[in-house]
Protein backbone atom coordinates (compact mmCIF):
# COMPACT_ATOMS: atom_id res chain seq x y z
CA UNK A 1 -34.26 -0.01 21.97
CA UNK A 2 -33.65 -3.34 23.79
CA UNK A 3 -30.73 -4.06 25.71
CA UNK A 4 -28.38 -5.05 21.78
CA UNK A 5 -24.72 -4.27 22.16
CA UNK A 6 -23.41 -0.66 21.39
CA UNK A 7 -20.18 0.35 20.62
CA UNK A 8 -18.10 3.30 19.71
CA UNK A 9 -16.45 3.80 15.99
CA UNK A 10 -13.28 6.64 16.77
CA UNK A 11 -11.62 8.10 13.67
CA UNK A 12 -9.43 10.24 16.12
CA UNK A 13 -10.27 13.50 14.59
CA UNK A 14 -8.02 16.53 14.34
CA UNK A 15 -9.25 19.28 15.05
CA UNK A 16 -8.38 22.43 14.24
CA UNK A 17 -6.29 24.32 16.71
CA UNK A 18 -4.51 21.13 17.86
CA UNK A 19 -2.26 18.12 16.36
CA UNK A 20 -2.79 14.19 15.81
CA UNK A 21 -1.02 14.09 19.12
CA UNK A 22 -3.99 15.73 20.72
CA UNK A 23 -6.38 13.72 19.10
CA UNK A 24 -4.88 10.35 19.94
CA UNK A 25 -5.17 11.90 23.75
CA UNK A 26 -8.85 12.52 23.42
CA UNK A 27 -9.15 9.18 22.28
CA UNK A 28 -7.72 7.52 24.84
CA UNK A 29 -10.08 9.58 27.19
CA UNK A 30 -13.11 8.72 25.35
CA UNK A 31 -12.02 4.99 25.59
CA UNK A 32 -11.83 4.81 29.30
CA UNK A 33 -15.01 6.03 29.67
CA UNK A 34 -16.86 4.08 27.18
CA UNK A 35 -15.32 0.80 29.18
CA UNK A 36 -16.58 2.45 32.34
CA UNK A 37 -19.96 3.26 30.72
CA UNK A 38 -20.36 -0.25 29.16
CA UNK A 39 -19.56 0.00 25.19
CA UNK A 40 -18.72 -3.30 24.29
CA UNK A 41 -15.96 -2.07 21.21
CA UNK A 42 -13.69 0.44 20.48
CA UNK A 43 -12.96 0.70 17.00
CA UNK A 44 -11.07 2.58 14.86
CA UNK A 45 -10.89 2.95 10.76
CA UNK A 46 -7.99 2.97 8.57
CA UNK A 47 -8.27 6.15 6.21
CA UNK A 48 -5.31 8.26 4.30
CA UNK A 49 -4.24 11.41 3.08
CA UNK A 50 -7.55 13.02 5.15
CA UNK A 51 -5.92 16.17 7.30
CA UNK A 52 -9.17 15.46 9.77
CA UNK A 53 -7.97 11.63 10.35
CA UNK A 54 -5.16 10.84 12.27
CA UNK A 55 -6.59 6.70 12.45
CA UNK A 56 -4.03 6.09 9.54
CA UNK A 57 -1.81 3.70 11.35
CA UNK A 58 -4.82 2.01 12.52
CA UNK A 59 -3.07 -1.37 14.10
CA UNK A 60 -0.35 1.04 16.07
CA UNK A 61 -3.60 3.08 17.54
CA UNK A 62 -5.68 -0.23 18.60
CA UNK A 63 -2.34 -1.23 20.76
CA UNK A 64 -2.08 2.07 21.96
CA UNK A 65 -5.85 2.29 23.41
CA UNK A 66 -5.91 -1.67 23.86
CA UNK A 67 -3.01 -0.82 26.30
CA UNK A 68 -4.91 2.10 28.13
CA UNK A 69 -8.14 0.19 28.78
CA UNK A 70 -8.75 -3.26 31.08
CA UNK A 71 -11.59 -5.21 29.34
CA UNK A 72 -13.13 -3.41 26.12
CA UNK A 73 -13.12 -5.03 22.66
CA UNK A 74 -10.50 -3.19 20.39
CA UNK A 75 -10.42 -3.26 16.74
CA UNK A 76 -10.41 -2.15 13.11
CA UNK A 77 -13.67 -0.63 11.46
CA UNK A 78 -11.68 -0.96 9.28
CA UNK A 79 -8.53 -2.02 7.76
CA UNK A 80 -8.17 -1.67 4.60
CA UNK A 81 -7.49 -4.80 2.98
CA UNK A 82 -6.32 -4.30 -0.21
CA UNK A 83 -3.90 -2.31 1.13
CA UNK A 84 -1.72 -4.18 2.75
CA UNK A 85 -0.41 -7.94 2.65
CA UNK A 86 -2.97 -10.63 4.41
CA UNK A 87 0.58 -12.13 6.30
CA UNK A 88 1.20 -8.38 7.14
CA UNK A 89 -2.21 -7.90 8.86
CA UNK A 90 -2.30 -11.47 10.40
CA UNK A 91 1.54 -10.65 11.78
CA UNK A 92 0.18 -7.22 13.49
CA UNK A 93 -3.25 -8.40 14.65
CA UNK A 94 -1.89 -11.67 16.12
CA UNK A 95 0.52 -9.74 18.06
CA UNK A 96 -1.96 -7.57 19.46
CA UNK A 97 -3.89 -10.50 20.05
CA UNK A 98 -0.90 -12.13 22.24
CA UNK A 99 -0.63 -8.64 23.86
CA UNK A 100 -4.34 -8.12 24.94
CA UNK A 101 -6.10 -11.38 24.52
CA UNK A 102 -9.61 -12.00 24.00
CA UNK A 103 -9.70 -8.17 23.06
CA UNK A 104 -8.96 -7.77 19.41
CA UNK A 105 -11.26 -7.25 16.23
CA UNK A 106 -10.51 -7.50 12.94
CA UNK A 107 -13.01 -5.41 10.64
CA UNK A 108 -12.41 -6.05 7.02
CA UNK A 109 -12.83 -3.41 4.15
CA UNK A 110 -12.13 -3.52 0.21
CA UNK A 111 -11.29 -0.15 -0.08
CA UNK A 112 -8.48 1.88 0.39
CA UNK A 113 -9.32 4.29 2.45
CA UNK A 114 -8.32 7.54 0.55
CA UNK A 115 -8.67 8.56 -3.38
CA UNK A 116 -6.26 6.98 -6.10
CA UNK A 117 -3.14 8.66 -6.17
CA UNK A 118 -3.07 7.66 -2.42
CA UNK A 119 -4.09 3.79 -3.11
CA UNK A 120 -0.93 4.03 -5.72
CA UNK A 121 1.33 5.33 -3.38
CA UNK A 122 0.05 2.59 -0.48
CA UNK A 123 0.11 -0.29 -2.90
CA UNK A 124 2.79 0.76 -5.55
CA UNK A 125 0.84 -1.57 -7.82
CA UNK A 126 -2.94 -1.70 -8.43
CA UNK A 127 -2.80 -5.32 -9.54
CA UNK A 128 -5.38 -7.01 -8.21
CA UNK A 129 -6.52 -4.46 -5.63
CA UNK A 130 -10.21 -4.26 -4.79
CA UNK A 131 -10.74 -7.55 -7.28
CA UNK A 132 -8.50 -9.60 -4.80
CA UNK A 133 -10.49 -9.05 -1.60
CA UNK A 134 -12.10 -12.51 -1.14
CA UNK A 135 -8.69 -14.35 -2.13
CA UNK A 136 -7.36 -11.87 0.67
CA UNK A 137 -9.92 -12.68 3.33
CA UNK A 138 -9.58 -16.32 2.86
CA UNK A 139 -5.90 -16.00 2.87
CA UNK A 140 -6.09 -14.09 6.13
CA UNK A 141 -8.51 -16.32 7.58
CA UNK A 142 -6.29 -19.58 6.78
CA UNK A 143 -3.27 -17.74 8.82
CA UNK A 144 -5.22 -17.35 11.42
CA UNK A 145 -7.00 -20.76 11.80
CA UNK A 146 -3.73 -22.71 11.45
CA UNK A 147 -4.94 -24.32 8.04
CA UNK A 148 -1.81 -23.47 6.13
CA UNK A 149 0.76 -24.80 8.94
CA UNK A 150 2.23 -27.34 5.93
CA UNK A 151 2.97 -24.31 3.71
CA UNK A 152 5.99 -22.52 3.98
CA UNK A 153 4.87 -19.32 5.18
CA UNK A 154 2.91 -18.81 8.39
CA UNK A 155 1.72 -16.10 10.37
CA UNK A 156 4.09 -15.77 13.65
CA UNK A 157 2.30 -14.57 16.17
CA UNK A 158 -1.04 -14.80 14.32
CA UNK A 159 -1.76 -18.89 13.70
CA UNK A 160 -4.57 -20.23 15.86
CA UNK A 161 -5.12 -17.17 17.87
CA UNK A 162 -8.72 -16.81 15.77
CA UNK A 163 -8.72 -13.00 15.97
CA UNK A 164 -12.51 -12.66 15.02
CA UNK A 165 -12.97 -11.04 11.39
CA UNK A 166 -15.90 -8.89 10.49
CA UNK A 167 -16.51 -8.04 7.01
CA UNK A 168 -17.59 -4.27 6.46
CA UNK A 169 -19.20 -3.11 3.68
CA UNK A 170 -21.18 -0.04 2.53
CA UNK A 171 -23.20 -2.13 -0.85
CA UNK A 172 -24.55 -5.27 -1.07
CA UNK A 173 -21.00 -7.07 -2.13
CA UNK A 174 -20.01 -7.03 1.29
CA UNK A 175 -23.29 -8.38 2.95
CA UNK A 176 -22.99 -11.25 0.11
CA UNK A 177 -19.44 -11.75 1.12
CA UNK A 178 -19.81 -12.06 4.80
CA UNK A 179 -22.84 -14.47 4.14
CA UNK A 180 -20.73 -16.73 2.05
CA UNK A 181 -17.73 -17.07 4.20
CA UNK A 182 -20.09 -16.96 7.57
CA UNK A 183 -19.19 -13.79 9.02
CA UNK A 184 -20.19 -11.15 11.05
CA UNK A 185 -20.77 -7.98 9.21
CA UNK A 186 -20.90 -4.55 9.53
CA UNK A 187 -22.70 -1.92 7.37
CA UNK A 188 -21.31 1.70 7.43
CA UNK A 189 -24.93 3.42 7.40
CA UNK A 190 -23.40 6.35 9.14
CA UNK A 191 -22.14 7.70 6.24
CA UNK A 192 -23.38 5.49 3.38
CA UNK A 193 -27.11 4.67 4.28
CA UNK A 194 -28.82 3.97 0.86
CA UNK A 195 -28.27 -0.08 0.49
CA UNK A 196 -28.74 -0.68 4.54
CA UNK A 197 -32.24 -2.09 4.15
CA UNK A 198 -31.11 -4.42 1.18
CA UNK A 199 -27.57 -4.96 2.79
CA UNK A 200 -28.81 -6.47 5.96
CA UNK A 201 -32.06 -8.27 3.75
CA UNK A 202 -29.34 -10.46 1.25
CA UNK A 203 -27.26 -11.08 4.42
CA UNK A 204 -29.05 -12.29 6.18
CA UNK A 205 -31.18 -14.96 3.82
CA UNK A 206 -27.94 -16.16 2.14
CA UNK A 207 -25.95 -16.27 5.10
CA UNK A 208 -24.18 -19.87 5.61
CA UNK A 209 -23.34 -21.26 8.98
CA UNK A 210 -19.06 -21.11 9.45
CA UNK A 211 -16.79 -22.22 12.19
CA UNK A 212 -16.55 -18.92 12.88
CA UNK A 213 -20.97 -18.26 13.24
CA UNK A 214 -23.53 -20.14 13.29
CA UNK A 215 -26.00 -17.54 12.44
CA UNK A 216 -26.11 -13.65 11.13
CA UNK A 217 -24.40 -11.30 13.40
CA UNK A 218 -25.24 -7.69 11.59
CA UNK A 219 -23.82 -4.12 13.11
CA UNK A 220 -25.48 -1.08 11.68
CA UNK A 221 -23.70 2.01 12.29
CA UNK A 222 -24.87 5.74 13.51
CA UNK A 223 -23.62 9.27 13.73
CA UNK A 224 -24.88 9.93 17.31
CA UNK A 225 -24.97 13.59 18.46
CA UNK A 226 -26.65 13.71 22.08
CA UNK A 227 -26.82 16.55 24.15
CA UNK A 228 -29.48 17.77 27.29
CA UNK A 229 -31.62 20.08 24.75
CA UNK A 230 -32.54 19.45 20.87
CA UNK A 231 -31.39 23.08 20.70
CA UNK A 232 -27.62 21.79 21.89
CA UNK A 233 -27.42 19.09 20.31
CA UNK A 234 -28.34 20.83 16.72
CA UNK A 235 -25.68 23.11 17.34
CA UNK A 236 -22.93 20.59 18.14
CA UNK A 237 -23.87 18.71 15.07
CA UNK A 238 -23.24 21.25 12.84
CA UNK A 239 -19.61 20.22 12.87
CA UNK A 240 -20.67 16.92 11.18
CA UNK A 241 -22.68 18.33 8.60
CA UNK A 242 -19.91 20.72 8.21
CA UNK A 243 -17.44 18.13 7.99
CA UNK A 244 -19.58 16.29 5.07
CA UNK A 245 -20.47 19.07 3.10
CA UNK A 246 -16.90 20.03 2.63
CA UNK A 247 -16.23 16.49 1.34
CA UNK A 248 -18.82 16.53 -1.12
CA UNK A 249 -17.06 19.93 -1.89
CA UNK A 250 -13.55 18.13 -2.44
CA UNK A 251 -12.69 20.74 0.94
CA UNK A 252 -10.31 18.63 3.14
CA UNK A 253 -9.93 20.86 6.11
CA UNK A 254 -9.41 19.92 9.84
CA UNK A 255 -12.19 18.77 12.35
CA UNK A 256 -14.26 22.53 13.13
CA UNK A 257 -15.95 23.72 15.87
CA UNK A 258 -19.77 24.01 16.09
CA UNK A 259 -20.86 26.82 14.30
CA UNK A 260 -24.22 28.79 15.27
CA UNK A 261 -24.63 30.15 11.64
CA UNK A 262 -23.86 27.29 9.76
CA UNK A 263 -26.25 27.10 6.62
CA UNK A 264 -26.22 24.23 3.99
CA UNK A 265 -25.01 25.09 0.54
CA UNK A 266 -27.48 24.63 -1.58
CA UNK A 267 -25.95 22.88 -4.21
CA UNK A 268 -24.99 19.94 -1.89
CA UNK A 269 -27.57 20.15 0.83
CA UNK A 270 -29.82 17.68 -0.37
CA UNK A 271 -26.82 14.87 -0.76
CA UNK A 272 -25.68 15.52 2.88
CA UNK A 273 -28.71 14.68 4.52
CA UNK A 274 -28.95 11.73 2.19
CA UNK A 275 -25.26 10.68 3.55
CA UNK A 276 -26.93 11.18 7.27
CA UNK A 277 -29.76 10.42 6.74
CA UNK A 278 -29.34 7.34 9.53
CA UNK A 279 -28.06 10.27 12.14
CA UNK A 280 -29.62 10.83 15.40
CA UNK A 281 -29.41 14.31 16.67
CA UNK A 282 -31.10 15.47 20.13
CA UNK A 283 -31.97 15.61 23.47
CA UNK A 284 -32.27 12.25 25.79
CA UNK A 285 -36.04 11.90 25.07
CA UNK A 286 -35.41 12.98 20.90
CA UNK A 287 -32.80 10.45 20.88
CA UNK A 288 -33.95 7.58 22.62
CA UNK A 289 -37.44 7.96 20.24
CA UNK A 290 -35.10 7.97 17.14
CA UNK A 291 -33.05 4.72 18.14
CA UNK A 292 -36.12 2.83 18.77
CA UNK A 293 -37.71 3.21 15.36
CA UNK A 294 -34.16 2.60 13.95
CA UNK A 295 -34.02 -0.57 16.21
CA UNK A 296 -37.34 -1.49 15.51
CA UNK A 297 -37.27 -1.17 11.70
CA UNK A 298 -33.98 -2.94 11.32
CA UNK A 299 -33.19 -5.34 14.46
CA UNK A 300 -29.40 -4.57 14.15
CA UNK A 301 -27.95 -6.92 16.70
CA UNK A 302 -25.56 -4.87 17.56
CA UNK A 303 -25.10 -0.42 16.78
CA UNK A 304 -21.79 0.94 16.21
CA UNK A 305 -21.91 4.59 16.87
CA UNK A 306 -19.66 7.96 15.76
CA UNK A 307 -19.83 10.66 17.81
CA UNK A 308 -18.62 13.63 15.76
CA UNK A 309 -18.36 16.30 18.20
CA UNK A 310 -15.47 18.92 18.51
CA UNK A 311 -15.49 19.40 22.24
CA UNK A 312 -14.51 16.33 24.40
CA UNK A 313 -16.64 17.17 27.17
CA UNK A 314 -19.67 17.78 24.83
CA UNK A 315 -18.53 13.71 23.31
CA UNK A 316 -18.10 12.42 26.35
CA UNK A 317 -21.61 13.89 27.58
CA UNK A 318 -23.19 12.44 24.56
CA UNK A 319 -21.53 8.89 25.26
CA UNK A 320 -23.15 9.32 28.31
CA UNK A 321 -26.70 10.19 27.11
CA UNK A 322 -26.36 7.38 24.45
CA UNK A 323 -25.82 4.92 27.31
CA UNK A 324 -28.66 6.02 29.50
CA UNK A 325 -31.54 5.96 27.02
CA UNK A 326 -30.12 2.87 25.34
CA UNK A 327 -31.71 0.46 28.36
């Protein structure tokens, strides 16, 4: 597959048996040794009201693992924009900035990471809301160039520090978005595959050089479950395709362990391997095969992965595995 950057996308599951406490533990764990192993990010994604997420607080978690590691990139993947103030996020991300420079990522998303009741009672209003999200981004991005220093309000710490921005997107308005204001961008195939091909097509011909890029910079992202046999790995994944069947069945359990009998439900099966269908699942050999056709058919330049497993030493093995087929 090349020698393009990977990374590691960390929602900080909960898993049943155990508390968000637990999982931000793990975390830091599986942080330490993707910097020993080479990952070049850390990311995590803002999401709400989810029992399996504990990545709510997303800026609070970034300092956290920022503060536990030496020299990976830690960021969002994403925050959720509409959310939350621009000043707000340009306040917390230039502080972690000044904490850990030449560390921190800024993924963008339009979303709010959780159904509407839960975007009411993050927002209060829904004025503007998802409709607002390229006033936002250009709002954010003026705090952090400096632009605005006349204006009365300014981002302290935040102006000048450049935190870089990445637009993420899961449809072809983000792709277009990141093109027009010449940014990096991210598409979240792992669990939204269908517009990936078209995503990173309109990107990429209607991108315009920025003072932030001079030319595409395109992340595709992966469920990755590795493991020494086919036969293991198929097993450990069956807590991801557990975990996405019971969202298409509005079931909002905690993270489960790997389940030798698991079985589809027929009346959802065929949407869940839609939703994964950009998944890699196997041994060394099964998975280094299956990122090279990915690689090859869509020359990501860079692969953010997920690694949905239950039991840290079976996620840490397949960071491992990930690592050693990758070269």
């Amino acid at each position: 597959m090349g020698s393009i950057p990977l990374s590691i996308l960390d929602l900080s599951p909960v898993l049943e048996g155990h508390d968000a406490a637990h999982s931000y533990r793990e975390s830091v764990e599986t942080a330490q040794l993707a910097e020993r192993l080479g990952y070049k990010r850390y990311w995590f994604a803002e999401h709400h009201n989810i029992a399996s997420v504990a990545s709510s607080a997303t800026s609070i978690l970034i300092g956290h693992i920022a503060g536990a590691t030496k020299t990976i990139r830690v960021g969002a993947g994403g925050i959720m924009l509409p959310n939350h103030a621009p000043l707000m996020i340009a306040e917390q991300f230039g502080t972690l900035e000044s904490l850990y420079p030449g560390r921190i990522d800024l993924g963008l998303g339009r979303a709010a990471g959780g159904g509407q009741a839960t975007a009411r009672a993050l927002r209060r209003t829904m004025m503007g809301g998802e409709d607002r999200f390229p006033n936002d981004v250009q709002e954010l991005l003026m705090y952090f160039s400096g632009e605005g220093r006349e204006s009365r309000v300014n981002a302290v710490p935040g102006e000048g520090l450049g935190v870089p921005i990445w637009i993420l997107g899961s449809s072809l308005y983000g792709a277009q978005l990141a093109a027009h204001f010449g940014l990096p961008y991210a598409f979240a195939s792992h669990f939204a595959p269908a517009a990936l091909v078209d995503a990173a097509r309109i990107y990429r011909e209607t991108f315009r050089p920025s003072d932030y890029l001079d030319k595409p910079h395109f992340m595709m992202a992966s469920q990755v479950v590795a493991a020494d046999t086919d036969e293991e790995a198929d097993f450990q994944a069956s807590t991801v395709r557990r975990r996405f069947q019971d969202m298409q069945m509005n079931v909002m359990g905690l993270f489960s362990p790997p389940d030798p009998d698991f079985e589809f439900d027929p009346r959802v099966r065929r949407g869940v391997e839609a939703t994964l269908a950009m998944s890699v699942v196997g041994s060394p050999q099964t998975v280094k095969a299956r990122l090279d056709e990915m690689m090859q058919a869509l020359q990501p330049d860079e692969l953010i992965i997920s690694a949905p497993i239950y039991d840290l030493d079976k996620r840490k093995r397949s960071m491992e595995i990930v690592m050693e087929v990758a070269g």
